[in-house]
Protein backbone atom coordinates (compact mmCIF):
# COMPACT_ATOMS: atom_id res chain seq x y z
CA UNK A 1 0.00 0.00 0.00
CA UNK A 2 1.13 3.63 -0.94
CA UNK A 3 2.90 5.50 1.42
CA UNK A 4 0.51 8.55 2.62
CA UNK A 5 2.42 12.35 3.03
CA UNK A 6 0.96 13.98 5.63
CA UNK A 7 3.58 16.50 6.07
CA UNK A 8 4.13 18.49 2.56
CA UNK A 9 6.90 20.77 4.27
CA UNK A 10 9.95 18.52 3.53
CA UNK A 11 9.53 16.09 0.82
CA UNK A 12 7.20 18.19 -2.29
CA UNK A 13 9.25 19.29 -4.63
CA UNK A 14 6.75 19.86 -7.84
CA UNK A 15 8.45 20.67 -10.91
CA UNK A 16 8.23 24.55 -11.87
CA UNK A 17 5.13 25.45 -13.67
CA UNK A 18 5.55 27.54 -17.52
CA UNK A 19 6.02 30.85 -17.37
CA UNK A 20 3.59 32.95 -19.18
CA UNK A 21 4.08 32.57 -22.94
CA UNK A 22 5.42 35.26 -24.61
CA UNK A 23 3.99 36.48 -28.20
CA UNK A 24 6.66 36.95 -30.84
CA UNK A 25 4.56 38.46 -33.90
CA UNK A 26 2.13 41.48 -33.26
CA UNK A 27 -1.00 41.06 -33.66
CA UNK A 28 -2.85 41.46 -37.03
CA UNK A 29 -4.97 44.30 -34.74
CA UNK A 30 -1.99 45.50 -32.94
CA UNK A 31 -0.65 45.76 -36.65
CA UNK A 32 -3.52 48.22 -37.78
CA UNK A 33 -3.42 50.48 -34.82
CA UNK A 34 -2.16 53.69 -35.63
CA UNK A 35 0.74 54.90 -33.25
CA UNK A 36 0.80 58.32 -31.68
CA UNK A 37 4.02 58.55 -33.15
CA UNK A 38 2.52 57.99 -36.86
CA UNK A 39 -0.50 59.70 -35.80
CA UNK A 40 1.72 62.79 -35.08
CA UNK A 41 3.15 62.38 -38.44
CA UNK A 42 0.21 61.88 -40.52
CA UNK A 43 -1.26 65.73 -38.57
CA UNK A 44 1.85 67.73 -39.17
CA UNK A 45 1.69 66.75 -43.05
CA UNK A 46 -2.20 67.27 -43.24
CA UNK A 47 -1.99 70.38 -41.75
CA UNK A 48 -5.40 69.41 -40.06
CA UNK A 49 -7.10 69.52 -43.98
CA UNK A 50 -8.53 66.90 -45.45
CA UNK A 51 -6.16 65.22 -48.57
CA UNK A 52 -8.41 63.35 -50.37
CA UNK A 53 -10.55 65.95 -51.12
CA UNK A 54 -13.38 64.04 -53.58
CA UNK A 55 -16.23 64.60 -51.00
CA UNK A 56 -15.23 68.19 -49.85
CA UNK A 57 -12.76 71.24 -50.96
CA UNK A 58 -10.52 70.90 -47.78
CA UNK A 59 -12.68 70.75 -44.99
CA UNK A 60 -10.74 69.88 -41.53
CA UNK A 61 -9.82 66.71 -41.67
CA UNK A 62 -11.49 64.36 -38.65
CA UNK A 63 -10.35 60.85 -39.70
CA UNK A 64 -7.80 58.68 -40.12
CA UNK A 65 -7.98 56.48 -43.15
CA UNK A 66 -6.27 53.52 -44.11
CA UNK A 67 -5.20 53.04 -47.53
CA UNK A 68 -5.45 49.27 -46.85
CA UNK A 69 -7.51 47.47 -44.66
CA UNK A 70 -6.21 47.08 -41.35
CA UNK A 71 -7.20 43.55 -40.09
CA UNK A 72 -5.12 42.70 -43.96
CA UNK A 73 -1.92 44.93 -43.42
CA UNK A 74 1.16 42.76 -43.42
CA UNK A 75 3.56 45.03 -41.10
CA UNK A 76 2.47 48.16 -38.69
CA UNK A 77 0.81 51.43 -39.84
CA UNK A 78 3.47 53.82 -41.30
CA UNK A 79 2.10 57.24 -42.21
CA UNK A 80 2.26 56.09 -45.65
CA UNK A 81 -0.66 53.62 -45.15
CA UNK A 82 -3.06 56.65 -43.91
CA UNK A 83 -5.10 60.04 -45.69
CA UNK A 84 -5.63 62.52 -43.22
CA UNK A 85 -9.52 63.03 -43.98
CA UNK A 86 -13.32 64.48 -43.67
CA UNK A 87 -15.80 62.28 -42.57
CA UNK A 88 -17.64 62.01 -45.79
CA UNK A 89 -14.06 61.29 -47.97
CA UNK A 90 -13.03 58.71 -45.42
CA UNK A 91 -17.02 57.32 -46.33
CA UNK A 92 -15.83 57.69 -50.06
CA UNK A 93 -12.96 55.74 -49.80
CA UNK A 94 -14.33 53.07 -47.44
CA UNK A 95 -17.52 52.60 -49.51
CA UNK A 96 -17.97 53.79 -52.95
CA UNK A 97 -16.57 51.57 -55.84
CA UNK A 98 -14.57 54.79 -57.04
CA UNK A 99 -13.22 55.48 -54.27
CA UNK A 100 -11.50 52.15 -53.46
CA UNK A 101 -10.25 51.91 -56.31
CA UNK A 102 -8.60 55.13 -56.07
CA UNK A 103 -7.72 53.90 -52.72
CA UNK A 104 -5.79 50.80 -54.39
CA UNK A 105 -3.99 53.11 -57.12
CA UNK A 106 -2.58 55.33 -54.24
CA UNK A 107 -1.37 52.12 -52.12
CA UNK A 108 1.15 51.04 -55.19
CA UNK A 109 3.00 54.13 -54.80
CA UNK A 110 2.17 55.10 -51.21
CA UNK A 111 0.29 58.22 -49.99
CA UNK A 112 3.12 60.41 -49.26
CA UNK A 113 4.39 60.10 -52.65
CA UNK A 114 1.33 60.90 -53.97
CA UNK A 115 0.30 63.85 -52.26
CA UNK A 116 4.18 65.22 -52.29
CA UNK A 117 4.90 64.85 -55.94
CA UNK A 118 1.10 65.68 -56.69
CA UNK A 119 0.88 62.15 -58.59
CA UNK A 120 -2.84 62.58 -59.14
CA UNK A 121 -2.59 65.62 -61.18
CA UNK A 122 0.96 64.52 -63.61
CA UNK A 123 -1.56 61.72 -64.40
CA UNK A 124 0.38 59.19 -62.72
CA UNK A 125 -2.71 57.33 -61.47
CA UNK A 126 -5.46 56.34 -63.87
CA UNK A 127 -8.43 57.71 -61.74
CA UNK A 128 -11.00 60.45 -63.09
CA UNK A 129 -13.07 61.12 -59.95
CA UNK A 130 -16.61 61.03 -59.89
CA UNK A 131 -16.70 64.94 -59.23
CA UNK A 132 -15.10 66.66 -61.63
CA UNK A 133 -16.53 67.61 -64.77
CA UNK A 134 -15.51 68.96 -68.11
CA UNK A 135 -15.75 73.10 -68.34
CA UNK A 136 -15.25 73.02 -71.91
CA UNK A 137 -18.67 71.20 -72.60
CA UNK A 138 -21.97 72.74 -72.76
């Protein structure tokens, strides 16, 4: 028959539990957050107007959009992954069939490329946005 310990002050020795595990990769969340470092960024080249500017004619910019969804991003937000922008632009971009697509073109060369170099208007994107219209017709 089995020995029974009544006296656990001498002879338990247990062998040391795991210590809490560690995560290695960020999270694909924790990817998409937007530091206050980049956040800092993204206001000082705004200016605090919106860039996108299909919805409005620089209204203050309230939102921070992401020129690619941010539970898909493969590494953490850079300012180059954001528009500074209006509510109804960031709805634009998020929603409207033109507007992603425009949000796609922009991605390939990253947004501040695009808005330093002005790549919209040398016609280095193929976008014609759903606003502007032709003077020179009747």
């Amino acid at each position: 028959m089995a020995r029974v310990i009544t006296d656990l002050s001498g002879e338990f020795h247990p062998c040391p539990k795991p210590g809490k595990s560690v995560r290695v990769n960020p999270t694909q969340k924790q990817m998409g957050d937007i530091s206050a470092k980049v956040d800092k960024q993204l206001k000082a080249r705004s200016k605090g107007i919106c860039e996108v500017k299909e919805r409005c004619s620089g209204a203050p910019a309230a939102e921070r959009a992401h020129t690619i969804g941010r539970r898909i991003i493969p590494h953490k937000t850079t300012v180059d992954d954001l528009f500074h922008a209006c509510v109804a632009c960031h709805h634009w971009l998020d929603r409207d069939p033109a507007g992603i697509r425009f949000r796609r073109s922009v991605r390939e060369i990253g947004t501040t490329e695009y808005l330093l170099k002005g790549a919209y208007n040398n016609g280095c994107i193929e976008y014609k946005s759903t606003l502007q219209t032709d003077k020179s017709k009747p």
